[in-house]
Structures are given as structure tokens and as C-alpha cells.
PDB file of N, CA and C in Angstrom:
ATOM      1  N   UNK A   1     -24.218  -1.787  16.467  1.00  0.00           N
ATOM      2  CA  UNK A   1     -22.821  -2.074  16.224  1.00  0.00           C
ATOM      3  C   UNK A   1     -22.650  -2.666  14.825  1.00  0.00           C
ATOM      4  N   UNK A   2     -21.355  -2.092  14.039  1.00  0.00           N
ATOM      5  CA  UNK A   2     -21.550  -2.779  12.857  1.00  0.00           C
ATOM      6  C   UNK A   2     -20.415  -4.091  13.284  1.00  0.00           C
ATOM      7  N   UNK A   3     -21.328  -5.507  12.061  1.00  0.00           N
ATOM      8  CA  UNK A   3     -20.534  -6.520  12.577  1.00  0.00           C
ATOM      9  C   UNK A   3     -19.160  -6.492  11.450  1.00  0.00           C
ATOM     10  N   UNK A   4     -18.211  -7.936  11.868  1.00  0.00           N
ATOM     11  CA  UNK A   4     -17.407  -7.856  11.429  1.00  0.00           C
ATOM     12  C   UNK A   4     -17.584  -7.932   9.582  1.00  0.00           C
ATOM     13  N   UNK A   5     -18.370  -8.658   8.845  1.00  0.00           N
ATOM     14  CA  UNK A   5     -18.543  -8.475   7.620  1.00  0.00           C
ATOM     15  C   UNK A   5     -18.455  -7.404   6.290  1.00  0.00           C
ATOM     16  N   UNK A   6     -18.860  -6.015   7.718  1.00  0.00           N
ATOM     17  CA  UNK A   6     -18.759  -4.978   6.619  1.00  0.00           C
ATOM     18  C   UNK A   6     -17.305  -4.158   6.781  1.00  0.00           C
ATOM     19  N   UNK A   7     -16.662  -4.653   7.742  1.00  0.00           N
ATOM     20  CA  UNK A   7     -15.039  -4.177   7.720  1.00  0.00           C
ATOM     21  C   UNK A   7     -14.727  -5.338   6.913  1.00  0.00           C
ATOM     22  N   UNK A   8     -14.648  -6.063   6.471  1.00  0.00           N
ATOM     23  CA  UNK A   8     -14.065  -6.965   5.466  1.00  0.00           C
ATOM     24  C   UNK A   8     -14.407  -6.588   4.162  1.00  0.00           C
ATOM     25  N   UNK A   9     -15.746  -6.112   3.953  1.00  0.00           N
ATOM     26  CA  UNK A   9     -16.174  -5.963   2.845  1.00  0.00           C
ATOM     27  C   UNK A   9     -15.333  -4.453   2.409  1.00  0.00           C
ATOM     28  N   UNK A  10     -15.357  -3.571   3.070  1.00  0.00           N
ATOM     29  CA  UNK A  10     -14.812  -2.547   3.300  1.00  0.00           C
ATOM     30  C   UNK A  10     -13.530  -3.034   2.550  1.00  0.00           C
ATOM     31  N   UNK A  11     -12.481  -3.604   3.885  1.00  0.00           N
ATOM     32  CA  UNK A  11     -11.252  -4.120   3.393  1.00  0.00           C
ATOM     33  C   UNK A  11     -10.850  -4.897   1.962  1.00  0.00           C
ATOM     34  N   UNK A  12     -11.570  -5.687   1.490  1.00  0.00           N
ATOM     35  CA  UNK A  12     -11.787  -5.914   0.214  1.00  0.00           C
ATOM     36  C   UNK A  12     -11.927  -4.821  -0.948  1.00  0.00           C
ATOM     37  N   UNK A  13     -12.277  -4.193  -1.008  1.00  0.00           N
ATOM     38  CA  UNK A  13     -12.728  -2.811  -1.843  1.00  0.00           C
ATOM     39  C   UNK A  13     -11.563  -2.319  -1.861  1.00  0.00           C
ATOM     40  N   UNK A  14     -11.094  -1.768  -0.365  1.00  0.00           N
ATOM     41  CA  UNK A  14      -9.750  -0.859  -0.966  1.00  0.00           C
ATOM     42  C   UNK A  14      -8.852  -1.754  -1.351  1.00  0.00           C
ATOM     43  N   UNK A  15      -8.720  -3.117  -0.944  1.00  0.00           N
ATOM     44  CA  UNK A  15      -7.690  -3.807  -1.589  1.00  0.00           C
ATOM     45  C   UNK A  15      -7.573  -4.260  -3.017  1.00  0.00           C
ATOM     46  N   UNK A  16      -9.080  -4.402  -3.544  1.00  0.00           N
ATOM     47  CA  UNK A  16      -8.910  -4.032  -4.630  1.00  0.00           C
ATOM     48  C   UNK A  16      -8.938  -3.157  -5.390  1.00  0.00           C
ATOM     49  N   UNK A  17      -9.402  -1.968  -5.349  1.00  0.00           N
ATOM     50  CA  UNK A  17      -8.911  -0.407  -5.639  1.00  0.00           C
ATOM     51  C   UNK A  17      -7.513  -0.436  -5.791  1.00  0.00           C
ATOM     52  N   UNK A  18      -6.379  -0.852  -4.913  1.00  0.00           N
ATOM     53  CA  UNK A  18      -5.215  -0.967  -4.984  1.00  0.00           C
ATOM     54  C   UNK A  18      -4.616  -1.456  -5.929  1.00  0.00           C
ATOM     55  N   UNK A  19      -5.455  -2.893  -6.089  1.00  0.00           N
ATOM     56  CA  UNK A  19      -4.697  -3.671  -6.960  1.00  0.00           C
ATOM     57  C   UNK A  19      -5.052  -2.871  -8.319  1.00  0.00           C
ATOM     58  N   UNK A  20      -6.008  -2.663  -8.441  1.00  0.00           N
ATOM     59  CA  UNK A  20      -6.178  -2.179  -9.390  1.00  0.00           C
ATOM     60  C   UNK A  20      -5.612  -0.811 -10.406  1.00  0.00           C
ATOM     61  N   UNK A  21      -5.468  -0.239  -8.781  1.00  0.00           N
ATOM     62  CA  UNK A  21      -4.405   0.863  -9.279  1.00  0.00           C
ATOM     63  C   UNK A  21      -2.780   0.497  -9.782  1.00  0.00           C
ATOM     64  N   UNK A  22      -2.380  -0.654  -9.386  1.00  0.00           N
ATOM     65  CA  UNK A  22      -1.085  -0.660  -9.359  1.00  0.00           C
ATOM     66  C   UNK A  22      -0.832  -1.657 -10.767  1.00  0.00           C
ATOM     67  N   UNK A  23      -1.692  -1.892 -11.524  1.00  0.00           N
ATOM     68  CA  UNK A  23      -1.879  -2.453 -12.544  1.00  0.00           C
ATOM     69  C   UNK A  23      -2.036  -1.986 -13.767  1.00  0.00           C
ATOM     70  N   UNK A  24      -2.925  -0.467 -13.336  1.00  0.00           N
ATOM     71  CA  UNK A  24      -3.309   0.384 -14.565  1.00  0.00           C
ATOM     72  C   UNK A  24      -2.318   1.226 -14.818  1.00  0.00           C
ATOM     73  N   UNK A  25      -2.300   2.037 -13.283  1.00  0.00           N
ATOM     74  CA  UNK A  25      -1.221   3.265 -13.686  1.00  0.00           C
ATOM     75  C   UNK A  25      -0.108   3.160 -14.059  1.00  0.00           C
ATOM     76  N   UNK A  26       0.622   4.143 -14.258  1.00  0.00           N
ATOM     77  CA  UNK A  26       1.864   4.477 -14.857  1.00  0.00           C
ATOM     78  C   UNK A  26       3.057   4.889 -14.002  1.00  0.00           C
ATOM     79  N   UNK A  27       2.188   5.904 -13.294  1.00  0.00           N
ATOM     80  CA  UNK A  27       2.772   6.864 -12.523  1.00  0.00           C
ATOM     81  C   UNK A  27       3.272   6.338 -11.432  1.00  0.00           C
ATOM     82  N   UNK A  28       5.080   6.060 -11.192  1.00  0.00           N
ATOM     83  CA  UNK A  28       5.656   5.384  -9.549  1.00  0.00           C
ATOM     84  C   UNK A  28       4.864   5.798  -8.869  1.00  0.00           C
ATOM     85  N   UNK A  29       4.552   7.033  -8.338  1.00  0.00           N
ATOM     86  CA  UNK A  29       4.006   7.827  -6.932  1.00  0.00           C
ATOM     87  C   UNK A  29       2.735   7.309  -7.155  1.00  0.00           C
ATOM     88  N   UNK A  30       1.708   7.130  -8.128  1.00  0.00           N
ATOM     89  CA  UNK A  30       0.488   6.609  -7.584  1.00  0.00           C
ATOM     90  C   UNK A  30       1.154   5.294  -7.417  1.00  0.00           C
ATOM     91  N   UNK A  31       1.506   4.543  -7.987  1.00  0.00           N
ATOM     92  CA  UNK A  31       1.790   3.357  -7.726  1.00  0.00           C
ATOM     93  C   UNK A  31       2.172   3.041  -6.114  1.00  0.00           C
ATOM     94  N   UNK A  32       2.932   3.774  -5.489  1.00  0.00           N
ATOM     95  CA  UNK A  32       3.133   3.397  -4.296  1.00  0.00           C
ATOM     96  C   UNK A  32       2.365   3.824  -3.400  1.00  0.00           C
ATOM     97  N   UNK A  33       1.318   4.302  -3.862  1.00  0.00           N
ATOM     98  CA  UNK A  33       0.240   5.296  -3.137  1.00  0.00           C
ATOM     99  C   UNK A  33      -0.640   4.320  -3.014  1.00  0.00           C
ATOM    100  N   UNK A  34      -0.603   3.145  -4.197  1.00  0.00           N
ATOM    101  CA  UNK A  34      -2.037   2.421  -4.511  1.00  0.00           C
ATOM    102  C   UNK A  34      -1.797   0.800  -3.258  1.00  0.00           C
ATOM    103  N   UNK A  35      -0.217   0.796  -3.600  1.00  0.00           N
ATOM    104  CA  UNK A  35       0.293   0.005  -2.601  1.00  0.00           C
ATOM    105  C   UNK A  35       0.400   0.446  -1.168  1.00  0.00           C
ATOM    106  N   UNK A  36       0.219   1.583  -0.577  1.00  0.00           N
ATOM    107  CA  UNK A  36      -0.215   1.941   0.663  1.00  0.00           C
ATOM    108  C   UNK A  36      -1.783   1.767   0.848  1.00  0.00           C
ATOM    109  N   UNK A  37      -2.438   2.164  -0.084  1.00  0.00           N
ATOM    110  CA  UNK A  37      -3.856   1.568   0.283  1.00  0.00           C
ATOM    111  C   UNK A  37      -4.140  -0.304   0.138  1.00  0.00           C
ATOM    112  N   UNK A  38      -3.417  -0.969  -0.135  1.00  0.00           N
ATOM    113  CA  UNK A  38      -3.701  -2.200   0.281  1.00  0.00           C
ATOM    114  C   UNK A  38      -3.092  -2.454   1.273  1.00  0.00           C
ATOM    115  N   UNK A  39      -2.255  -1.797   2.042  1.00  0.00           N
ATOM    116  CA  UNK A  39      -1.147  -2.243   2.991  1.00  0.00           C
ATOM    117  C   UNK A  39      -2.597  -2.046   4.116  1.00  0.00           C
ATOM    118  N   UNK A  40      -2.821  -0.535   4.078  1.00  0.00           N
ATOM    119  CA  UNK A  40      -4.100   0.185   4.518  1.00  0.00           C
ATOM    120  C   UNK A  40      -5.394  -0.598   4.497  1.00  0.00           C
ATOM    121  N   UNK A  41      -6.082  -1.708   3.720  1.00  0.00           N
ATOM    122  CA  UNK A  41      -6.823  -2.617   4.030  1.00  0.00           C
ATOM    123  C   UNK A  41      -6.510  -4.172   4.610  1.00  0.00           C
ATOM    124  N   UNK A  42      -5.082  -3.994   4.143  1.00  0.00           N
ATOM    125  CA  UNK A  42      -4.714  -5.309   5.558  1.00  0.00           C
ATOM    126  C   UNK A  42      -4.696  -5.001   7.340  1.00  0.00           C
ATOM    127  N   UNK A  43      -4.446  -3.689   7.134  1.00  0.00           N
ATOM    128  CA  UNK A  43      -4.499  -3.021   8.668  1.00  0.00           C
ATOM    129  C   UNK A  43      -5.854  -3.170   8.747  1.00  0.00           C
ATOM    130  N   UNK A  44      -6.567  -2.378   8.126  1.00  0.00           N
ATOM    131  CA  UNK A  44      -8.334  -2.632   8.491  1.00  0.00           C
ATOM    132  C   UNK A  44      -9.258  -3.871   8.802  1.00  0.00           C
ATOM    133  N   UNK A  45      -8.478  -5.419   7.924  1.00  0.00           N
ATOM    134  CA  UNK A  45      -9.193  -6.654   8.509  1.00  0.00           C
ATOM    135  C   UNK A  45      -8.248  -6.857   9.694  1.00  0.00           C
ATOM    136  N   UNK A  46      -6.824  -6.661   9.947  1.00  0.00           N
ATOM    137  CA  UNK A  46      -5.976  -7.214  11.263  1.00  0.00           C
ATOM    138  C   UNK A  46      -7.434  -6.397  12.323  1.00  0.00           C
ATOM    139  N   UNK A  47      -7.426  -5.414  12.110  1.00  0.00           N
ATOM    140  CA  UNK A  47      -8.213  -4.593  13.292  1.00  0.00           C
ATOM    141  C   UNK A  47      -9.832  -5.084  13.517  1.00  0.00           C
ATOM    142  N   UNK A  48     -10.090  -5.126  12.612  1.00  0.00           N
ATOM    143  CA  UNK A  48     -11.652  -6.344  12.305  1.00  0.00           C
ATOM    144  C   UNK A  48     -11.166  -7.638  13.332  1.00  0.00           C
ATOM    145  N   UNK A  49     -10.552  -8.427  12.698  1.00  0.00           N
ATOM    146  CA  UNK A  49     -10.192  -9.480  13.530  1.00  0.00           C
ATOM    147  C   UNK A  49      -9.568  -9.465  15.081  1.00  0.00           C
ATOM    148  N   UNK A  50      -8.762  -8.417  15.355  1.00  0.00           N
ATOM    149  CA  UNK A  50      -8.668  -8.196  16.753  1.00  0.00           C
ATOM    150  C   UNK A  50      -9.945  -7.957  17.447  1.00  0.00           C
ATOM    151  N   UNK A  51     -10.663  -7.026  16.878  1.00  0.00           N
ATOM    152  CA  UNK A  51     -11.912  -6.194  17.287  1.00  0.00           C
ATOM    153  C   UNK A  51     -12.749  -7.852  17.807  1.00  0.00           C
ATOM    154  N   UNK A  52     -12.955  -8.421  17.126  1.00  0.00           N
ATOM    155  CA  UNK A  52     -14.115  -9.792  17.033  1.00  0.00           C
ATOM    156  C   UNK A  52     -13.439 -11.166  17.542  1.00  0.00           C
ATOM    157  N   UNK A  53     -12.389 -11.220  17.822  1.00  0.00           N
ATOM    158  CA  UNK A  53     -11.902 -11.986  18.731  1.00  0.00           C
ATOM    159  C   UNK A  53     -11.670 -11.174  20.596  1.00  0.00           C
ATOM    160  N   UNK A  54     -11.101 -10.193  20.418  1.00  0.00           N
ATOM    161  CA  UNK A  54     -11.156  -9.943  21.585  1.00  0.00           C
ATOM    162  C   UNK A  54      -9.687  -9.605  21.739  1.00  0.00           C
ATOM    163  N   UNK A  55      -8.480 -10.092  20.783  1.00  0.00           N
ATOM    164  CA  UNK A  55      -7.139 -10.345  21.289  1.00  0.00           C
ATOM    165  C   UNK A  55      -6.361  -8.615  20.616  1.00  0.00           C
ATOM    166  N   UNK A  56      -5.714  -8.685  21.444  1.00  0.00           N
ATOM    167  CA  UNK A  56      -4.740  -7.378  20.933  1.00  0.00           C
ATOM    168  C   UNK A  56      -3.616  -7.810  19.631  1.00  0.00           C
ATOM    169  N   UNK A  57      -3.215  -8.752  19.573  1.00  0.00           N
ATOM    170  CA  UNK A  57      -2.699  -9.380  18.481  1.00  0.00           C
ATOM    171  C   UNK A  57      -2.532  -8.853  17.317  1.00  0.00           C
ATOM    172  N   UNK A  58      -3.694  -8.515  16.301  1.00  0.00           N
ATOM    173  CA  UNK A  58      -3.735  -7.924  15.546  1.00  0.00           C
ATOM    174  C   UNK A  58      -3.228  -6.171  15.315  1.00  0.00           C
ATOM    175  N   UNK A  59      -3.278  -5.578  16.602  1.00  0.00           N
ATOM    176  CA  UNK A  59      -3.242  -4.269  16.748  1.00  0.00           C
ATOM    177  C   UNK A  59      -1.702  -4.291  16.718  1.00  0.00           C
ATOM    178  N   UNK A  60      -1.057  -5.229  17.247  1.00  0.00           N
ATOM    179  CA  UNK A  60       0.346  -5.169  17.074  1.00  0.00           C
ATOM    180  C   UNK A  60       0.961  -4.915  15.921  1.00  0.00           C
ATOM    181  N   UNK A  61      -0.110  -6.342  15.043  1.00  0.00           N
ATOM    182  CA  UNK A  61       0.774  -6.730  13.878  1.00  0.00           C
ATOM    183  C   UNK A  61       0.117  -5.025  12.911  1.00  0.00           C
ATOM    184  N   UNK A  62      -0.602  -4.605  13.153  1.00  0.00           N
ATOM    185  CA  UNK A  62      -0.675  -3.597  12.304  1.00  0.00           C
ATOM    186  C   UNK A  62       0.521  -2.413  12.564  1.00  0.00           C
ATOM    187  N   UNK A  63       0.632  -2.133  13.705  1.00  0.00           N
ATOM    188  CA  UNK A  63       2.113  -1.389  14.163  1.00  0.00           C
ATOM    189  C   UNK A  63       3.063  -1.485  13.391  1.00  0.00           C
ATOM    190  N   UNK A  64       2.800  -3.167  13.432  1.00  0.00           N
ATOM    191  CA  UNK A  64       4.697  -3.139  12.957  1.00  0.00           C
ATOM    192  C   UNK A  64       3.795  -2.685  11.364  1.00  0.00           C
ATOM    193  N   UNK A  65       3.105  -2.966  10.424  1.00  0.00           N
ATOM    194  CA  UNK A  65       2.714  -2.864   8.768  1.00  0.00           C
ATOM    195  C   UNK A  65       2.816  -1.669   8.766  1.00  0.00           C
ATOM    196  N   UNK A  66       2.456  -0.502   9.564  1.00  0.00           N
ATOM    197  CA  UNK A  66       2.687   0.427   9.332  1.00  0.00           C
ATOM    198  C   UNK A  66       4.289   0.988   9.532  1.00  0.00           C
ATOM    199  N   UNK A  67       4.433   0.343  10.600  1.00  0.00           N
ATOM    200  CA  UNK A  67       6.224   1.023   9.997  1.00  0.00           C
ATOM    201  C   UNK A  67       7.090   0.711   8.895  1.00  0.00           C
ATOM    202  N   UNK A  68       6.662  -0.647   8.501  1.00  0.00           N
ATOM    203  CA  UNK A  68       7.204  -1.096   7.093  1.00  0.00           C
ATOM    204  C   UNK A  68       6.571   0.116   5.946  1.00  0.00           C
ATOM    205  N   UNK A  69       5.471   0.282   5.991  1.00  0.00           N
ATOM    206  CA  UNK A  69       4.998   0.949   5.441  1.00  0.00           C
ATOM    207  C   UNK A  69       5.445   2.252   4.960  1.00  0.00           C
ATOM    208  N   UNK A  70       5.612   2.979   6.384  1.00  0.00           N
ATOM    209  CA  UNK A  70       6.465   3.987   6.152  1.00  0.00           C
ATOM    210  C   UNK A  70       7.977   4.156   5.548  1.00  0.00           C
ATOM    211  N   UNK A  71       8.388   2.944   5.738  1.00  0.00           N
ATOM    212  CA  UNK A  71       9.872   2.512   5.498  1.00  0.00           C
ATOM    213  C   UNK A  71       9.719   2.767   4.060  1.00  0.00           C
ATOM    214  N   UNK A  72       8.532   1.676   3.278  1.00  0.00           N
ATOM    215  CA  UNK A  72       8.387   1.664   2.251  1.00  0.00           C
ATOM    216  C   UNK A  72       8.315   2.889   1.292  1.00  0.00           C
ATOM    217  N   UNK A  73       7.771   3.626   1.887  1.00  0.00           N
ATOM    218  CA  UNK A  73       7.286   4.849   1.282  1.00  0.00           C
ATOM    219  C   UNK A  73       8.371   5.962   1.327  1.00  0.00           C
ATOM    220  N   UNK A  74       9.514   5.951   2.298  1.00  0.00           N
ATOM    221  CA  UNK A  74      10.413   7.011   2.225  1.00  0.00           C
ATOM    222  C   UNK A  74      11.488   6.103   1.023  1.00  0.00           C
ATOM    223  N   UNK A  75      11.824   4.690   1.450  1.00  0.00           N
ATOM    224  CA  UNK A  75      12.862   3.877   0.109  1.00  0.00           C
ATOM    225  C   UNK A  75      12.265   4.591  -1.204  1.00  0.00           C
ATOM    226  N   UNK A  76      10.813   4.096  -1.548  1.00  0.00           N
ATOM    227  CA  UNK A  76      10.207   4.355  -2.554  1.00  0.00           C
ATOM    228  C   UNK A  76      10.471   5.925  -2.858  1.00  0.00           C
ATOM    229  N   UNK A  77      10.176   6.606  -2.294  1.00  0.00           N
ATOM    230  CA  UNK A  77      10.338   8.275  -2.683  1.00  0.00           C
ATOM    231  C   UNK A  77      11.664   8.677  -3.593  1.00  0.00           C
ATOM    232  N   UNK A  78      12.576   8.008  -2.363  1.00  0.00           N
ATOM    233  CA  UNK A  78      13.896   8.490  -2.561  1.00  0.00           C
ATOM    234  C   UNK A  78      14.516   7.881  -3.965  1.00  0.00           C
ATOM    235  N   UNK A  79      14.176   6.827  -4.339  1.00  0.00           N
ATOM    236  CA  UNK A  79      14.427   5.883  -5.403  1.00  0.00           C
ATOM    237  C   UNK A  79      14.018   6.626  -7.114  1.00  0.00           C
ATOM    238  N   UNK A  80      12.521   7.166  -6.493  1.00  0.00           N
ATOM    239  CA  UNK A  80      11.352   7.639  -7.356  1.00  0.00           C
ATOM    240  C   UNK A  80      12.730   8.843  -7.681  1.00  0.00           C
ATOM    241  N   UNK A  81      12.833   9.788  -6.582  1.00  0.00           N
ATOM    242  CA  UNK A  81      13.305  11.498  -6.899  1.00  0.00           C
ATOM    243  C   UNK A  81      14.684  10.859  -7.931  1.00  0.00           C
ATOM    244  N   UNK A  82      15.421   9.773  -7.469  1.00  0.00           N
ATOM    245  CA  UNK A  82      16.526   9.544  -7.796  1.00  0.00           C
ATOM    246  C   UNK A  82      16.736   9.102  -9.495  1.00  0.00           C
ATOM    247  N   UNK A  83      15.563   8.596  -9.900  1.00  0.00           N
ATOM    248  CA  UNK A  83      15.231   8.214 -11.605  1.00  0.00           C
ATOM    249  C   UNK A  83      14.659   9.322 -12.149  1.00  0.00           C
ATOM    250  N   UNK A  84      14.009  10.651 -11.135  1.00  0.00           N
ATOM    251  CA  UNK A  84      13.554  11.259 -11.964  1.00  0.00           C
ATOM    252  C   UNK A  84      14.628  12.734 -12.694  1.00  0.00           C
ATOM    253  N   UNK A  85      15.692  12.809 -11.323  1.00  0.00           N
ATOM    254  CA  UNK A  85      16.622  13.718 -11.745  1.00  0.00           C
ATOM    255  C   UNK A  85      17.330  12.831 -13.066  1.00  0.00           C
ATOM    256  N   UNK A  86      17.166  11.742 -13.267  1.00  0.00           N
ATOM    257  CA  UNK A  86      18.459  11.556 -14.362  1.00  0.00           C
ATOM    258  C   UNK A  86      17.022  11.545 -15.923  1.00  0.00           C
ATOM    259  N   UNK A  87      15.717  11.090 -15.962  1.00  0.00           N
ATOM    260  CA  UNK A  87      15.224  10.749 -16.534  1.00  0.00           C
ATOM    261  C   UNK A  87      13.688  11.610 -17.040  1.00  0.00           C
ATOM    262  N   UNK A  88      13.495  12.811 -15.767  1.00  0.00           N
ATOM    263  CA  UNK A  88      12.470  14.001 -15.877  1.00  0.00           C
ATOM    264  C   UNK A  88      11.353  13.344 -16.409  1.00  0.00           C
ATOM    265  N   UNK A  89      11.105  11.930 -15.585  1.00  0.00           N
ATOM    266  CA  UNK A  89       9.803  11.503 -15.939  1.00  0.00           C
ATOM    267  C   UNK A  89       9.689  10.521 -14.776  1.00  0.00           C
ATOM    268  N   UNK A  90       7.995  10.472 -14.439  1.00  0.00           N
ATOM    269  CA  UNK A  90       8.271   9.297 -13.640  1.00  0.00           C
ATOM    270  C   UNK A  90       7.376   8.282 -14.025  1.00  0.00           C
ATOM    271  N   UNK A  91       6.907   8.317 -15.373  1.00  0.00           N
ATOM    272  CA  UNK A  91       6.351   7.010 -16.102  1.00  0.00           C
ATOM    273  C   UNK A  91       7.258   6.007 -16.280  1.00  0.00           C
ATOM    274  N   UNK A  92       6.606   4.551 -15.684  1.00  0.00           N
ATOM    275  CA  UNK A  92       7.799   3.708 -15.568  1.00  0.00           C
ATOM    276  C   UNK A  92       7.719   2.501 -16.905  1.00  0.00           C
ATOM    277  N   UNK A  93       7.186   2.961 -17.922  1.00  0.00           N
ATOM    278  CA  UNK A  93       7.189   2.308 -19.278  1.00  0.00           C
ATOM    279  C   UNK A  93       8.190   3.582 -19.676  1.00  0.00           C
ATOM    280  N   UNK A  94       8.712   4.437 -19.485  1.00  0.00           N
ATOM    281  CA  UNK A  94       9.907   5.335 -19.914  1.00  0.00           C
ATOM    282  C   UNK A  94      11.151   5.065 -19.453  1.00  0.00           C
ATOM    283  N   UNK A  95      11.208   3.824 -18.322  1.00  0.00           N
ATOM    284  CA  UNK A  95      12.503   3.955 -17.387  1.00  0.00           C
ATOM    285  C   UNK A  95      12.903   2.158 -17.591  1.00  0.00           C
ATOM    286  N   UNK A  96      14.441   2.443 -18.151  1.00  0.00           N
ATOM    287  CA  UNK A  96      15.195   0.902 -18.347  1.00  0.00           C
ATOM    288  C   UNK A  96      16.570   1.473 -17.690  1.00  0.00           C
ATOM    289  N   UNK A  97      16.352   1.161 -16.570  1.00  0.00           N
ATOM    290  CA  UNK A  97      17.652   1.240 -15.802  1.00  0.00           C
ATOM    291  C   UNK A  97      18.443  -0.130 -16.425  1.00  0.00           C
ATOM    292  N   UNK A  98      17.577  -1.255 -16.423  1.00  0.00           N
ATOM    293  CA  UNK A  98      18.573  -2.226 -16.859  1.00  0.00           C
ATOM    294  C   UNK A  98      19.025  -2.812 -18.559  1.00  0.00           C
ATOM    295  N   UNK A  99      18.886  -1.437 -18.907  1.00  0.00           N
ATOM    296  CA  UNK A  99      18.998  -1.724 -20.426  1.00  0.00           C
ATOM    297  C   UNK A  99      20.610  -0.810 -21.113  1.00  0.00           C
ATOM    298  N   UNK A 100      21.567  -1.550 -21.209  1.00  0.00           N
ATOM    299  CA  UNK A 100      22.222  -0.723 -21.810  1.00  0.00           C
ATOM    300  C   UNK A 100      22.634   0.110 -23.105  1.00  0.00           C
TER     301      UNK A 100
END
């Protein structure tokens, strides 16, 4: 059985992969892509920690992260398509919505 350490270690990695992505890139869509994979390693320690306690608890709270998640990801899309029809880019060092 693997113990709980290497789902953390695991979870760590993609969370920082994430961060890392959402720091470097440019691109909205990876960007929210990079922020689904950390959402995606908080689900992976909730499930570690349910797993090694014993409690269903965690399995919940990942339910609900993933529907935020999804929430997140259709707002995000729609937002993304919506700057790119006026702006035909989706590099966001190209985009000053708040600049007149």
C-alpha cells in the first residue's frame, strides 16, 4: 500500500507546477488550466487525508472544489472568448480593459 506521504508529495508537485504555470505564462487558457491543476492537487491531499483518517469528510469537500471548479472554468471561458472577440488575442500583457 502506498502511504500517505507520497500523495502529498505527489500533491505538492502539481501544486507547484501550477503555481508555476500561472506565473510564467501568458496565455488566459493555460492560465486557468494551471489553476485547475492546483485546485486538482488540493482534491488529491483532501482524498489522502480522508483515505488515512478513515472519515468521508474530505470526499465531500472535494465535490463541492470540483463544482466550483467547474463553475470556474465555464466564468473563465466565457470571459476569456469575450476579450478575445474585441481584442484577437488572449495574451493578457495585451489586455487593459481598465485603461482608457
Amino acid at each position: 500500500m502506498i502511504g500517505i506521504d507520497w500523495y502529498l508529495a505527489l500533491s505538492a508537485v502539481l501544486f507547484i507546477i501550477g503555481v508555476i504555470g500561472v506565473l510564467i505564462r501568458r496565455n488566459a487558457v493555460v492560465i486557468i488550466m494551471c489553476v485547475e491543476l492546483m485546485l486538482n492537487a488540493v482534491n488529491v491531499s483532501l482524498i489522502a487525508f480522508a483515505s488515512y483518517h478513515g472519515d468521508v469528510t474530505g470526499q465531500i469537500l472535494v465535490f463541492f472544489v470540483l463544482a466550483v471548479a467547474a463553475a470556474e472554468a465555464i466564468i473563465g471561458l466565457a470571459i476569456i472568448i469575450a476579450i478575445f472577440r474585441n481584442n484577437l488575442s488572449t495574451d493578457i500583457t495585451k489586455i487593459n480593459l481598465l485603461r482608457w
